[in-house]
PDBML (XML) file of the C-alpha atoms, coordinates in Angstrom:
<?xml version="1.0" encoding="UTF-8" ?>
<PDBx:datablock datablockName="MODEL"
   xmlns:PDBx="http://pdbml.pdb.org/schema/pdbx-v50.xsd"
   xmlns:xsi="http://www.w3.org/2001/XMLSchema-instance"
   xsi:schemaLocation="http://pdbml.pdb.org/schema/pdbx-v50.xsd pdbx-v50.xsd">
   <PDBx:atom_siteCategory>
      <PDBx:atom_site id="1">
         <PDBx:B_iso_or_equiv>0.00</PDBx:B_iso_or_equiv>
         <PDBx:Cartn_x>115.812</PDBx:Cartn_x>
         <PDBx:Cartn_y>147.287</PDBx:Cartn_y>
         <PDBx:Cartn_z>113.936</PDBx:Cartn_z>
         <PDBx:auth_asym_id>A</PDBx:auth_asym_id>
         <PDBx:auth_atom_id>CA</PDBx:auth_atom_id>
         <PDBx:auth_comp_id>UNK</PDBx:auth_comp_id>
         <PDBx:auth_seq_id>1</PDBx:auth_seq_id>
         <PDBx:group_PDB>ATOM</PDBx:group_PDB>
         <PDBx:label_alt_id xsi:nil="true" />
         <PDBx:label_asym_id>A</PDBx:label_asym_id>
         <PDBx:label_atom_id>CA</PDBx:label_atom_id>
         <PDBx:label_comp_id>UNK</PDBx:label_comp_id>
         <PDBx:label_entity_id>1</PDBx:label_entity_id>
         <PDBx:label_seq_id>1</PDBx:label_seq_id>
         <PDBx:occupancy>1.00</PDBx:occupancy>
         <PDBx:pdbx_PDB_model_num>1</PDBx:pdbx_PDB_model_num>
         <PDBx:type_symbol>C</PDBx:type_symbol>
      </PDBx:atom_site>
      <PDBx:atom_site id="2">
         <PDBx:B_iso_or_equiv>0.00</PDBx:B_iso_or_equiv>
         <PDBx:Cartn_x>117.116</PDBx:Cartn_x>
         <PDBx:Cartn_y>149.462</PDBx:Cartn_y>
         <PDBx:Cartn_z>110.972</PDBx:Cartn_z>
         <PDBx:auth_asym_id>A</PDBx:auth_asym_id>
         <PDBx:auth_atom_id>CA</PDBx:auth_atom_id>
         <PDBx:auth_comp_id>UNK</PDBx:auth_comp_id>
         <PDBx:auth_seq_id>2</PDBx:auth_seq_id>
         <PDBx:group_PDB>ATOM</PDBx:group_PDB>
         <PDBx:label_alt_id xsi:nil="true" />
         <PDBx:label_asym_id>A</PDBx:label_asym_id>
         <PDBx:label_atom_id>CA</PDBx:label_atom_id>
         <PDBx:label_comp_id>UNK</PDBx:label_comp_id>
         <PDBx:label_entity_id>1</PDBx:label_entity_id>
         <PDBx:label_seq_id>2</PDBx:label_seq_id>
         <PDBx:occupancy>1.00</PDBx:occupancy>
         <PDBx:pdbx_PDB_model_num>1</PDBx:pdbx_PDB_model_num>
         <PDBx:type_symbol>C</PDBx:type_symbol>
      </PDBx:atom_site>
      <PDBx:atom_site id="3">
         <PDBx:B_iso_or_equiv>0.00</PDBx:B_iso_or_equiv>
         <PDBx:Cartn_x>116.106</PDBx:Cartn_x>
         <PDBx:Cartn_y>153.102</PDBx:Cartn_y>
         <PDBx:Cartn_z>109.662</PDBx:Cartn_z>
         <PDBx:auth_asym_id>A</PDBx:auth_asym_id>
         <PDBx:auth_atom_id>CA</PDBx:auth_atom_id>
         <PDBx:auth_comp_id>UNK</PDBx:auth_comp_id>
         <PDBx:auth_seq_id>3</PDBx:auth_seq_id>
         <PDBx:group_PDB>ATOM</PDBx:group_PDB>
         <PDBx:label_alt_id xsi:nil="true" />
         <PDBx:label_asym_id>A</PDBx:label_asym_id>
         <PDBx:label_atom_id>CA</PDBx:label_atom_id>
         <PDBx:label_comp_id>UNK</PDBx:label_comp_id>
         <PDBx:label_entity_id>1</PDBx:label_entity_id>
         <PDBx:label_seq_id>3</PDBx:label_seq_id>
         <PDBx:occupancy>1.00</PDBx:occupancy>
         <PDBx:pdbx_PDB_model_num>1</PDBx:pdbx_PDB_model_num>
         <PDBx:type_symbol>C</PDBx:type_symbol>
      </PDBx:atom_site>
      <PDBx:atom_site id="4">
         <PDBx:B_iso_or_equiv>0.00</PDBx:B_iso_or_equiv>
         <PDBx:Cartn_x>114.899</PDBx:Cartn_x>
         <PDBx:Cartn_y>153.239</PDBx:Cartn_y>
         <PDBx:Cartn_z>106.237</PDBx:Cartn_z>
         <PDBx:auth_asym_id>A</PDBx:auth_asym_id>
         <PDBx:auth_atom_id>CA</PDBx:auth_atom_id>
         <PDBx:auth_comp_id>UNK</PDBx:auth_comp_id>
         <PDBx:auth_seq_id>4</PDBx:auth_seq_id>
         <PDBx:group_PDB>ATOM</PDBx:group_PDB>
         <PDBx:label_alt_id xsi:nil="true" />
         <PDBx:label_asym_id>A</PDBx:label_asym_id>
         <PDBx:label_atom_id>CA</PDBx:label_atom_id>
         <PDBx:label_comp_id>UNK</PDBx:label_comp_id>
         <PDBx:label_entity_id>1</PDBx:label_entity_id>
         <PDBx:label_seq_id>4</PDBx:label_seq_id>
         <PDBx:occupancy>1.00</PDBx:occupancy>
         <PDBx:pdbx_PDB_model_num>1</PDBx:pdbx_PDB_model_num>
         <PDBx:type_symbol>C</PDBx:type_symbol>
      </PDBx:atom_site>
      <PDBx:atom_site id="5">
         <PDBx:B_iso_or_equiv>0.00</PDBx:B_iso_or_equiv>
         <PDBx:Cartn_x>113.260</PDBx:Cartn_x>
         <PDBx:Cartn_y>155.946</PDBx:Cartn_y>
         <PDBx:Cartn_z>104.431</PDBx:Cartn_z>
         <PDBx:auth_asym_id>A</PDBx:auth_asym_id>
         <PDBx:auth_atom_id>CA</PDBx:auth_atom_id>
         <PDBx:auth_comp_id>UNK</PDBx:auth_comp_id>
         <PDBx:auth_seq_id>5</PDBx:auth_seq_id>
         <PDBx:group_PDB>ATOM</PDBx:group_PDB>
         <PDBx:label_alt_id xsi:nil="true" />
         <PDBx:label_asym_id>A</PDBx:label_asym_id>
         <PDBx:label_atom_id>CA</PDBx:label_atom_id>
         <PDBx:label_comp_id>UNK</PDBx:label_comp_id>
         <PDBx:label_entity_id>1</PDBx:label_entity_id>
         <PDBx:label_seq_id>5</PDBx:label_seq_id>
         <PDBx:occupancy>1.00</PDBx:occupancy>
         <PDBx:pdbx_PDB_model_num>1</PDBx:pdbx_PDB_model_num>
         <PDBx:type_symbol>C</PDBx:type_symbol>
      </PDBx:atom_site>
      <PDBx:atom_site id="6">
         <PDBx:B_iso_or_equiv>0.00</PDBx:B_iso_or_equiv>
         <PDBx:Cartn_x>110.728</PDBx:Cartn_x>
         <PDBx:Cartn_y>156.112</PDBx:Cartn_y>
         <PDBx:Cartn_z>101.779</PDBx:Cartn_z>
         <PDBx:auth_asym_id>A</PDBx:auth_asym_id>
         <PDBx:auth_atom_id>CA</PDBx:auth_atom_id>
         <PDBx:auth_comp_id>UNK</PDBx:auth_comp_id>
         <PDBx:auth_seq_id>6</PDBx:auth_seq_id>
         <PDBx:group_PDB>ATOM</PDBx:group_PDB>
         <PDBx:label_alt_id xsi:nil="true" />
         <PDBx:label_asym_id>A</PDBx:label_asym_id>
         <PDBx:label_atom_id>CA</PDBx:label_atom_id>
         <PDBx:label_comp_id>UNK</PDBx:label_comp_id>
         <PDBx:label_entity_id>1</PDBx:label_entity_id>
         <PDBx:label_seq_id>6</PDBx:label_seq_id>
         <PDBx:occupancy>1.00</PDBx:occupancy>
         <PDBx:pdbx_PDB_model_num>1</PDBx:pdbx_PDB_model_num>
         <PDBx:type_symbol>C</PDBx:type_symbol>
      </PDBx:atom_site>
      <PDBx:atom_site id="7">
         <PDBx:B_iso_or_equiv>0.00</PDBx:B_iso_or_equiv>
         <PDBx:Cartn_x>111.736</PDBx:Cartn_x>
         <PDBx:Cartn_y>156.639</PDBx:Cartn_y>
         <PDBx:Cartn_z>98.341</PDBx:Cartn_z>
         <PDBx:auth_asym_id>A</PDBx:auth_asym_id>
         <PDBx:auth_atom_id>CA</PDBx:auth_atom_id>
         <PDBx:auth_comp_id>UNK</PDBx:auth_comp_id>
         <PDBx:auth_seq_id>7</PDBx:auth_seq_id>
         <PDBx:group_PDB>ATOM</PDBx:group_PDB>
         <PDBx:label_alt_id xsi:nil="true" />
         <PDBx:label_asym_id>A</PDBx:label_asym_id>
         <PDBx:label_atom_id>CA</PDBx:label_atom_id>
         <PDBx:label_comp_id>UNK</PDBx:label_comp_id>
         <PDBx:label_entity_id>1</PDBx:label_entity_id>
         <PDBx:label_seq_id>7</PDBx:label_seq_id>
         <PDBx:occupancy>1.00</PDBx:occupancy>
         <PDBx:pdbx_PDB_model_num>1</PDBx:pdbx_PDB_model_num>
         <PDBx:type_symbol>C</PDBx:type_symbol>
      </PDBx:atom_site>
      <PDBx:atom_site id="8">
         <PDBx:B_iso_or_equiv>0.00</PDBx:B_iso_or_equiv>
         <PDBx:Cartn_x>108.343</PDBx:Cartn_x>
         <PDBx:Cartn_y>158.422</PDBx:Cartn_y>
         <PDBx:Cartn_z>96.809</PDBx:Cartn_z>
         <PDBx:auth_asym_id>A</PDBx:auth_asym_id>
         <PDBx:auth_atom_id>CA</PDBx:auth_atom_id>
         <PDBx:auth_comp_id>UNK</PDBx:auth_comp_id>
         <PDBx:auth_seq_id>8</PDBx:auth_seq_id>
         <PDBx:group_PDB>ATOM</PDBx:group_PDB>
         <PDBx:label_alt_id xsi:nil="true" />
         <PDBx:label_asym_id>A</PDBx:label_asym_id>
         <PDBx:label_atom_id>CA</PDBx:label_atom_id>
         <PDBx:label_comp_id>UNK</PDBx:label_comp_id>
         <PDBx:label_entity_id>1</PDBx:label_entity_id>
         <PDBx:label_seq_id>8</PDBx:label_seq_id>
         <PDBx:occupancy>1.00</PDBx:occupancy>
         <PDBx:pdbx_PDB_model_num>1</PDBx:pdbx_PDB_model_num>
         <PDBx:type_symbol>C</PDBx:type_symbol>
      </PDBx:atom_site>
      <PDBx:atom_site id="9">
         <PDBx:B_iso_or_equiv>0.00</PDBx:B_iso_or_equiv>
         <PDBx:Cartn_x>104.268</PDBx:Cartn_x>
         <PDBx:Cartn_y>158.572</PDBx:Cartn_y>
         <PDBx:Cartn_z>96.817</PDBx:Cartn_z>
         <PDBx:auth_asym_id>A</PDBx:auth_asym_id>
         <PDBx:auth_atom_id>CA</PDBx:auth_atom_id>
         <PDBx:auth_comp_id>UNK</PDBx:auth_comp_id>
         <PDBx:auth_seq_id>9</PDBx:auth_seq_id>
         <PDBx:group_PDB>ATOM</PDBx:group_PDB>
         <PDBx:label_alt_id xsi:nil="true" />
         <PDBx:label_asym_id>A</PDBx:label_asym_id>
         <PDBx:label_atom_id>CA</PDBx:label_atom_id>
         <PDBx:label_comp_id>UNK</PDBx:label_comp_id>
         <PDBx:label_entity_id>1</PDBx:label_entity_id>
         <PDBx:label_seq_id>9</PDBx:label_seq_id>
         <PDBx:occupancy>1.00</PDBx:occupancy>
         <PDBx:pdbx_PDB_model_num>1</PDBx:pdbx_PDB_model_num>
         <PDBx:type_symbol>C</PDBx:type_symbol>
      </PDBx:atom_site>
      <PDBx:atom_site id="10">
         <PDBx:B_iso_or_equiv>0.00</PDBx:B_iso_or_equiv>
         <PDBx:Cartn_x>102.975</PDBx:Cartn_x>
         <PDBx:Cartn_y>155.335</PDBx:Cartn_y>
         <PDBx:Cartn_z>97.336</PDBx:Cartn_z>
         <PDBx:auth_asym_id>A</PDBx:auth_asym_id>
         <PDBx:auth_atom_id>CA</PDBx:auth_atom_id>
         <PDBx:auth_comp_id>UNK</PDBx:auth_comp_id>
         <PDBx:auth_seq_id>10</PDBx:auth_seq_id>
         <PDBx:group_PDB>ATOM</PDBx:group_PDB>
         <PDBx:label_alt_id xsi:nil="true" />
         <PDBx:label_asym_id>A</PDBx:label_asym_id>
         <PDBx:label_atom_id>CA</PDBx:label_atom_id>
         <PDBx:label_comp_id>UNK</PDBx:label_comp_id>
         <PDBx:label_entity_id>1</PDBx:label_entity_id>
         <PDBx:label_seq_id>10</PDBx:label_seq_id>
         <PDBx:occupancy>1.00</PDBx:occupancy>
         <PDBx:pdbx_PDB_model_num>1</PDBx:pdbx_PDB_model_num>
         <PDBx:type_symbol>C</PDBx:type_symbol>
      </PDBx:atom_site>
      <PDBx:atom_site id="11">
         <PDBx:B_iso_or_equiv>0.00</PDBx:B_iso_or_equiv>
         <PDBx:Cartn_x>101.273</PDBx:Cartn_x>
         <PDBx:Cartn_y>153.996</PDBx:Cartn_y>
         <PDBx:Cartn_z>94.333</PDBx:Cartn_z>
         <PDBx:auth_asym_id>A</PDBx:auth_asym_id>
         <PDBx:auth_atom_id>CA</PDBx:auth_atom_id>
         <PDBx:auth_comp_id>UNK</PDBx:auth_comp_id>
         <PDBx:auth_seq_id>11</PDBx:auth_seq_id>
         <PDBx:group_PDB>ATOM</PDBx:group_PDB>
         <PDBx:label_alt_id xsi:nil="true" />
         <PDBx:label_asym_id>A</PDBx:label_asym_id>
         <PDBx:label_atom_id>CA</PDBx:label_atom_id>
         <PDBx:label_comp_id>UNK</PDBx:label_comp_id>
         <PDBx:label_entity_id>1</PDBx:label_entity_id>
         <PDBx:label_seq_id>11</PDBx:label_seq_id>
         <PDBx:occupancy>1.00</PDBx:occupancy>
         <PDBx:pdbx_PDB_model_num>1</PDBx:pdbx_PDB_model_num>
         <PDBx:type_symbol>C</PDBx:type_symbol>
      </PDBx:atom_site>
      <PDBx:atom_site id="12">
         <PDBx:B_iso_or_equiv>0.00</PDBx:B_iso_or_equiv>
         <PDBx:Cartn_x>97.836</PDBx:Cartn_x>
         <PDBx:Cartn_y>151.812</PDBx:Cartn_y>
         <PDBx:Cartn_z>93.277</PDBx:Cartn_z>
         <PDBx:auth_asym_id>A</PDBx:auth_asym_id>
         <PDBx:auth_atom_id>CA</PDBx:auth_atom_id>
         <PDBx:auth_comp_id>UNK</PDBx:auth_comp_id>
         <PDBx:auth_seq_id>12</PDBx:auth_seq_id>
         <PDBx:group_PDB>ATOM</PDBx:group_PDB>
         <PDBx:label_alt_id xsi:nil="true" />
         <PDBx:label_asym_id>A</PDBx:label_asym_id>
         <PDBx:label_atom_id>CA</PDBx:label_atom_id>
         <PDBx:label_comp_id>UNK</PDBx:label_comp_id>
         <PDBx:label_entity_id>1</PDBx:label_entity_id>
         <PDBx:label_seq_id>12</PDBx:label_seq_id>
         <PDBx:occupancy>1.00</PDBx:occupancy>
         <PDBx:pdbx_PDB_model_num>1</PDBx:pdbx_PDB_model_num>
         <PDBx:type_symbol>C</PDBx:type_symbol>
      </PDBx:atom_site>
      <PDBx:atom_site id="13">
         <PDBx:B_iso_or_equiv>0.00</PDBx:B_iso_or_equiv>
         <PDBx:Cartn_x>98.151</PDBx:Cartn_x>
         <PDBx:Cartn_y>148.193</PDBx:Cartn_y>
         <PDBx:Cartn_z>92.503</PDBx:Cartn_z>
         <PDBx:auth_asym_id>A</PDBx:auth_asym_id>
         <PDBx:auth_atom_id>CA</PDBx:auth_atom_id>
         <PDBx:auth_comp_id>UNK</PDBx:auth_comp_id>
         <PDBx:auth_seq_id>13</PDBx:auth_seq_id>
         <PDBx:group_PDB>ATOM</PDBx:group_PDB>
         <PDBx:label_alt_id xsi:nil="true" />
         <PDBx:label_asym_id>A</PDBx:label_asym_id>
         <PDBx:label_atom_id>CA</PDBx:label_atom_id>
         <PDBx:label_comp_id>UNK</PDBx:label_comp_id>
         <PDBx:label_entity_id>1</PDBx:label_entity_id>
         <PDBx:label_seq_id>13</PDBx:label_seq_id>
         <PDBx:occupancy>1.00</PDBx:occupancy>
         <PDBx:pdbx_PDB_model_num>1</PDBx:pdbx_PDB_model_num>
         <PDBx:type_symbol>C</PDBx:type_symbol>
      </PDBx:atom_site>
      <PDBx:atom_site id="14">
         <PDBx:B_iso_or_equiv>0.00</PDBx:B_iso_or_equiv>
         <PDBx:Cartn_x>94.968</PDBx:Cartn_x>
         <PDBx:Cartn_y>149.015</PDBx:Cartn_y>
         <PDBx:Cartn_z>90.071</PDBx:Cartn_z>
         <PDBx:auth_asym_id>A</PDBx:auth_asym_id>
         <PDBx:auth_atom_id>CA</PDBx:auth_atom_id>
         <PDBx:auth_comp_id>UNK</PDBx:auth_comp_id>
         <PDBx:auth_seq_id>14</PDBx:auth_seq_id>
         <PDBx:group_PDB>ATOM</PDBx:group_PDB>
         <PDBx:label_alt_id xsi:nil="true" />
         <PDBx:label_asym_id>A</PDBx:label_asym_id>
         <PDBx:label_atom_id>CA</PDBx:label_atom_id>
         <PDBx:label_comp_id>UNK</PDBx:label_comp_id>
         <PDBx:label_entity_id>1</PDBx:label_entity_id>
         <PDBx:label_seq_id>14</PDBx:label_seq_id>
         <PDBx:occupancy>1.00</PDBx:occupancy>
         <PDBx:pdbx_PDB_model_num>1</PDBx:pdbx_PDB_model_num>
         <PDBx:type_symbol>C</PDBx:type_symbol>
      </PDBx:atom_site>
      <PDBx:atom_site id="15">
         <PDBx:B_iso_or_equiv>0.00</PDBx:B_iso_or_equiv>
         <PDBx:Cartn_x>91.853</PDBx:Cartn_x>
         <PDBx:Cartn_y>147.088</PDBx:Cartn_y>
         <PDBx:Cartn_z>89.636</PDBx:Cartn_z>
         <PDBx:auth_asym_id>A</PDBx:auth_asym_id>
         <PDBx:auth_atom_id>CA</PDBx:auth_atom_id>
         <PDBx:auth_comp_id>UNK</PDBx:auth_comp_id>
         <PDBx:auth_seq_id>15</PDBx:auth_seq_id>
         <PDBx:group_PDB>ATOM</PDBx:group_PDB>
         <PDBx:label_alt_id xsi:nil="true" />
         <PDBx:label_asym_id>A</PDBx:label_asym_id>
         <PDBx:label_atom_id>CA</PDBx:label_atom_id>
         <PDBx:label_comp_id>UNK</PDBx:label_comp_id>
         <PDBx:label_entity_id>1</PDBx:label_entity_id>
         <PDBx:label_seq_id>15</PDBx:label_seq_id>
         <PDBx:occupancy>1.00</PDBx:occupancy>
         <PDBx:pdbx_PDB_model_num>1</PDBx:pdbx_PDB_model_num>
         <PDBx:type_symbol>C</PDBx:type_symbol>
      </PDBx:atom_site>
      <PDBx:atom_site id="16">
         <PDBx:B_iso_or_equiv>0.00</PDBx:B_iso_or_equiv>
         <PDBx:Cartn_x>91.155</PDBx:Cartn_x>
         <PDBx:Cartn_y>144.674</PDBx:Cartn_y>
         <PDBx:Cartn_z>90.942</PDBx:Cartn_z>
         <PDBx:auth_asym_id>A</PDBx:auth_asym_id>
         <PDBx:auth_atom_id>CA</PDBx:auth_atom_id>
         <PDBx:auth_comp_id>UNK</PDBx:auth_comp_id>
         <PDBx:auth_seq_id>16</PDBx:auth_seq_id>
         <PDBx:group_PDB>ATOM</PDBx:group_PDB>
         <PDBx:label_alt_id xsi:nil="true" />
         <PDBx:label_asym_id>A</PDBx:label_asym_id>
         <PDBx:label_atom_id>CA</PDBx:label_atom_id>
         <PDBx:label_comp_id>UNK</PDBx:label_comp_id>
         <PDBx:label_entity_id>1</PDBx:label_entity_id>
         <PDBx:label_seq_id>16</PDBx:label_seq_id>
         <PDBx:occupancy>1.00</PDBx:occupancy>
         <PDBx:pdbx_PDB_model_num>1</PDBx:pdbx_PDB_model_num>
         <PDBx:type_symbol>C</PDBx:type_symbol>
      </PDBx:atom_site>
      <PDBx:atom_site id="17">
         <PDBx:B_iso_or_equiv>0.00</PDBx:B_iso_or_equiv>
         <PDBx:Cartn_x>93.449</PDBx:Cartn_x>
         <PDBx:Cartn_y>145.594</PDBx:Cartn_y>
         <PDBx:Cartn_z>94.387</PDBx:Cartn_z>
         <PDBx:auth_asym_id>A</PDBx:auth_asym_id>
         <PDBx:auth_atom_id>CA</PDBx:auth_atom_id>
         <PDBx:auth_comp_id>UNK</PDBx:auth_comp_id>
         <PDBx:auth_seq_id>17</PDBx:auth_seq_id>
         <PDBx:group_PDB>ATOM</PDBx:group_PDB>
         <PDBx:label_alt_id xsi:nil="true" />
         <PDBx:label_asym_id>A</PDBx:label_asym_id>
         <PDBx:label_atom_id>CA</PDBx:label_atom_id>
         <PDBx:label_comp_id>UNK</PDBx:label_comp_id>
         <PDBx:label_entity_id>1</PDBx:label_entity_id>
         <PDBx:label_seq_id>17</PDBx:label_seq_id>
         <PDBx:occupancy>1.00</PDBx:occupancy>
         <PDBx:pdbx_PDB_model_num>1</PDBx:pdbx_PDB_model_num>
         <PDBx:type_symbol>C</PDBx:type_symbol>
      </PDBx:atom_site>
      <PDBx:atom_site id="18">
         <PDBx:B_iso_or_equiv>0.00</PDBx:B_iso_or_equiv>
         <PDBx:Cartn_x>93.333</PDBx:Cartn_x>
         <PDBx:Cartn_y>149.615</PDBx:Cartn_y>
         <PDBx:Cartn_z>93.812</PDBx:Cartn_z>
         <PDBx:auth_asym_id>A</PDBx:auth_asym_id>
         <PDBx:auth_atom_id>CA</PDBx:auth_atom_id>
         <PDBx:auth_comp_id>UNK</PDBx:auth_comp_id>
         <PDBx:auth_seq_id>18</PDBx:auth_seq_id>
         <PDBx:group_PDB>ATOM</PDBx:group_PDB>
         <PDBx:label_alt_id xsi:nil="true" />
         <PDBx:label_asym_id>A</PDBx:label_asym_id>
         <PDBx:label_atom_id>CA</PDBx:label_atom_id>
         <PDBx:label_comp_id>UNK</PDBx:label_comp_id>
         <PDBx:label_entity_id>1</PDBx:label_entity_id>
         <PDBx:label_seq_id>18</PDBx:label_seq_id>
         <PDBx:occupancy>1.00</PDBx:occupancy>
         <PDBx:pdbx_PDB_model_num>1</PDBx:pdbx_PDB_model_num>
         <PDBx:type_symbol>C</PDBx:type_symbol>
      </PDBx:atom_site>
      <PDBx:atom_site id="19">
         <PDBx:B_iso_or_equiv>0.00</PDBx:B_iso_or_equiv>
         <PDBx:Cartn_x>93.119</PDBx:Cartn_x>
         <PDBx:Cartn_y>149.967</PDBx:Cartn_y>
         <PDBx:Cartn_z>97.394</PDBx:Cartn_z>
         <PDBx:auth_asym_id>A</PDBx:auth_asym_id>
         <PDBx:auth_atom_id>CA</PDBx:auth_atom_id>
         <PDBx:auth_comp_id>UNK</PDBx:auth_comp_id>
         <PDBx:auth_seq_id>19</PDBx:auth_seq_id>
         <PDBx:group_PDB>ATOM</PDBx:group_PDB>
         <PDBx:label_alt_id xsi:nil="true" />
         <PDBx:label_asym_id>A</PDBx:label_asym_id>
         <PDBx:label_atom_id>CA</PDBx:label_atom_id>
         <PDBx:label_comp_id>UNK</PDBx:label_comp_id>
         <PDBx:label_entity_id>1</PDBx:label_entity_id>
         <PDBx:label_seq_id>19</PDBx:label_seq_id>
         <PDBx:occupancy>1.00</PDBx:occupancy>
         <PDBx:pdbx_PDB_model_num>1</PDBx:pdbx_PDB_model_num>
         <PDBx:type_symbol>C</PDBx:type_symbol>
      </PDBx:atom_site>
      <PDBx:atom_site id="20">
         <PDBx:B_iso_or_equiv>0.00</PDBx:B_iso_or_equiv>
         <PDBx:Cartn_x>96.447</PDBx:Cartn_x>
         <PDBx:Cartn_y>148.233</PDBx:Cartn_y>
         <PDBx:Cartn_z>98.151</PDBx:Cartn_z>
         <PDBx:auth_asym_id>A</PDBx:auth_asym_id>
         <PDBx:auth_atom_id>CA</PDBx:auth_atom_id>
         <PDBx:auth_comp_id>UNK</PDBx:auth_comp_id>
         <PDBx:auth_seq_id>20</PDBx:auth_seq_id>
         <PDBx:group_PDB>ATOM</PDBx:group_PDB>
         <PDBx:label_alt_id xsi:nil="true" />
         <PDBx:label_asym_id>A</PDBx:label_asym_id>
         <PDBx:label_atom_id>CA</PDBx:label_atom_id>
         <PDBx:label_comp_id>UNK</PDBx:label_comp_id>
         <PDBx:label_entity_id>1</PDBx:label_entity_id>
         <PDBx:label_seq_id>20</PDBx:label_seq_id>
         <PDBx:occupancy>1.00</PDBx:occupancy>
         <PDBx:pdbx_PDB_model_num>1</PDBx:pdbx_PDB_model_num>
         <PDBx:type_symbol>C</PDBx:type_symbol>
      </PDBx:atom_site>
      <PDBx:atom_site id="21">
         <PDBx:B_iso_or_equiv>0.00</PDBx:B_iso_or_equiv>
         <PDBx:Cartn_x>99.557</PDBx:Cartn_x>
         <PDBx:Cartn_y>150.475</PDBx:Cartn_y>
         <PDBx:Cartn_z>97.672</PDBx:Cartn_z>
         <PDBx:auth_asym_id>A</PDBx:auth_asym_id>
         <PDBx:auth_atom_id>CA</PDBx:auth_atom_id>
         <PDBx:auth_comp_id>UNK</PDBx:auth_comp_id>
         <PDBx:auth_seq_id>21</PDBx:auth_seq_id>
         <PDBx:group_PDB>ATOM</PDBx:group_PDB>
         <PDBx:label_alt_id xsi:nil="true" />
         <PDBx:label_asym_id>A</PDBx:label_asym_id>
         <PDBx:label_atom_id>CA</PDBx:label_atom_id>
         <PDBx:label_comp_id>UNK</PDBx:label_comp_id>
         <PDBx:label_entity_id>1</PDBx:label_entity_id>
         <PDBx:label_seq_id>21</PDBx:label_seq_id>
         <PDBx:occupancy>1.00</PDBx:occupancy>
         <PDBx:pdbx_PDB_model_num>1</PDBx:pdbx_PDB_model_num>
         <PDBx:type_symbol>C</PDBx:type_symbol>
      </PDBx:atom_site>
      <PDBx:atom_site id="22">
         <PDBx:B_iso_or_equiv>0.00</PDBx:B_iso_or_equiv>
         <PDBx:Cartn_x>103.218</PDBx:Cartn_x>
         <PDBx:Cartn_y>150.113</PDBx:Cartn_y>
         <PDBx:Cartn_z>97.216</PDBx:Cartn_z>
         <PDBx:auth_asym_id>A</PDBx:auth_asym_id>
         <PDBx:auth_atom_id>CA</PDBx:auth_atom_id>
         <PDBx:auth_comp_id>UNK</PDBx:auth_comp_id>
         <PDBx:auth_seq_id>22</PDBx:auth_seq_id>
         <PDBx:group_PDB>ATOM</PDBx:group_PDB>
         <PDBx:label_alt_id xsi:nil="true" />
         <PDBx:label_asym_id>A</PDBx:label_asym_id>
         <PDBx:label_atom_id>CA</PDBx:label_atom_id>
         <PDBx:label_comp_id>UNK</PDBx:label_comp_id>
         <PDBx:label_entity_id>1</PDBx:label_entity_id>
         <PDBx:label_seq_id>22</PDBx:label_seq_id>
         <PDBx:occupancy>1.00</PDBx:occupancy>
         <PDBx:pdbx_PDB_model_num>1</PDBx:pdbx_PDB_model_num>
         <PDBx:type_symbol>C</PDBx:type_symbol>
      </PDBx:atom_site>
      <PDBx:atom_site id="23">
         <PDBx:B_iso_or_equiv>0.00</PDBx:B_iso_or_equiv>
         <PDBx:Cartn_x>105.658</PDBx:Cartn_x>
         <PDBx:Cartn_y>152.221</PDBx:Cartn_y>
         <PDBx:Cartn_z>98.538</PDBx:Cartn_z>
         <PDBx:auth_asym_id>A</PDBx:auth_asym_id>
         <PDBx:auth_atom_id>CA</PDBx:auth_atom_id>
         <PDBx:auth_comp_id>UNK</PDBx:auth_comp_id>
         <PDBx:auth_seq_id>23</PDBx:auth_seq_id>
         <PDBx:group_PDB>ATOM</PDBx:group_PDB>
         <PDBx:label_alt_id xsi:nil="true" />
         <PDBx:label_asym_id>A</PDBx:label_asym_id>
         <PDBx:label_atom_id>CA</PDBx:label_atom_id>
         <PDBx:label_comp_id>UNK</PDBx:label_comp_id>
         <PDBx:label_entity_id>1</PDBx:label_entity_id>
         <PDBx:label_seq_id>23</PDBx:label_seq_id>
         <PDBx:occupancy>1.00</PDBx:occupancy>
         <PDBx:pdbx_PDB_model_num>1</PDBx:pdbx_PDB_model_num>
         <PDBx:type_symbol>C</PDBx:type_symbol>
      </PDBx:atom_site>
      <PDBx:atom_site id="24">
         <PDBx:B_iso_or_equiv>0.00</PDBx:B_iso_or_equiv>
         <PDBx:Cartn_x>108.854</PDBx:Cartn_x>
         <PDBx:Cartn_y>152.613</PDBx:Cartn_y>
         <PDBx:Cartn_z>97.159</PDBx:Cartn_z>
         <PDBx:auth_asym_id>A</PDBx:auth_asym_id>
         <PDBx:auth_atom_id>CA</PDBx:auth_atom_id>
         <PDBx:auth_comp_id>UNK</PDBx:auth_comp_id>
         <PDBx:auth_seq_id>24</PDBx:auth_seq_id>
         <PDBx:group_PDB>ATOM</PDBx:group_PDB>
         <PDBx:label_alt_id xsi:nil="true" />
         <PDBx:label_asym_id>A</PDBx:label_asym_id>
         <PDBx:label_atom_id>CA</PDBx:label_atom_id>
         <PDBx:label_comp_id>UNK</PDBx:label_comp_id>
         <PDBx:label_entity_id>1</PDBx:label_entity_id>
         <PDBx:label_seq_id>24</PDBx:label_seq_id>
         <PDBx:occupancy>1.00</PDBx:occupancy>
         <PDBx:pdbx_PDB_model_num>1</PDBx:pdbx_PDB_model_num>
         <PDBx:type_symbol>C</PDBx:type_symbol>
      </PDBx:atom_site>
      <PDBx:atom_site id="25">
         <PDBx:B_iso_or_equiv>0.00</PDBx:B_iso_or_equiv>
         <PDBx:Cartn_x>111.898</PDBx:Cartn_x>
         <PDBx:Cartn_y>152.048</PDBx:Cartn_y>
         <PDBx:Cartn_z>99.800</PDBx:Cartn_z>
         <PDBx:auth_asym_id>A</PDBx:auth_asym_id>
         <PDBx:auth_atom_id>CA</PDBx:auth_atom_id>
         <PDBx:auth_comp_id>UNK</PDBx:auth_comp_id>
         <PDBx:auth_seq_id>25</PDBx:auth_seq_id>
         <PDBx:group_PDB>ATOM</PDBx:group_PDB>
         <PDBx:label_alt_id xsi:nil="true" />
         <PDBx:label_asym_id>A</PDBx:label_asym_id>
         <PDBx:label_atom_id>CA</PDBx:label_atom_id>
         <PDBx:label_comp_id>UNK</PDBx:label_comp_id>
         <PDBx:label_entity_id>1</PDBx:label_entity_id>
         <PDBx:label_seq_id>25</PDBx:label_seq_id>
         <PDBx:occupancy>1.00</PDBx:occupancy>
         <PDBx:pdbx_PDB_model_num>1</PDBx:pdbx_PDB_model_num>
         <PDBx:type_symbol>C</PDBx:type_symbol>
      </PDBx:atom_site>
   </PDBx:atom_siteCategory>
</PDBx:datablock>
């Protein structure tokens, strides 16, 4: 296992998947 931390706000695929999210690491 490794620590990592998020880079920013997770963002919106958009339609159709706007419910799924990316965040940047």
């Amino acid at each position: 296992p490794t620590q990592l931390r998020a880079g920013g706000i997770a963002t919106s695929l958009g339609a159709p998947c706007e419910d799924t999210f990316e965040v940047p690491v």
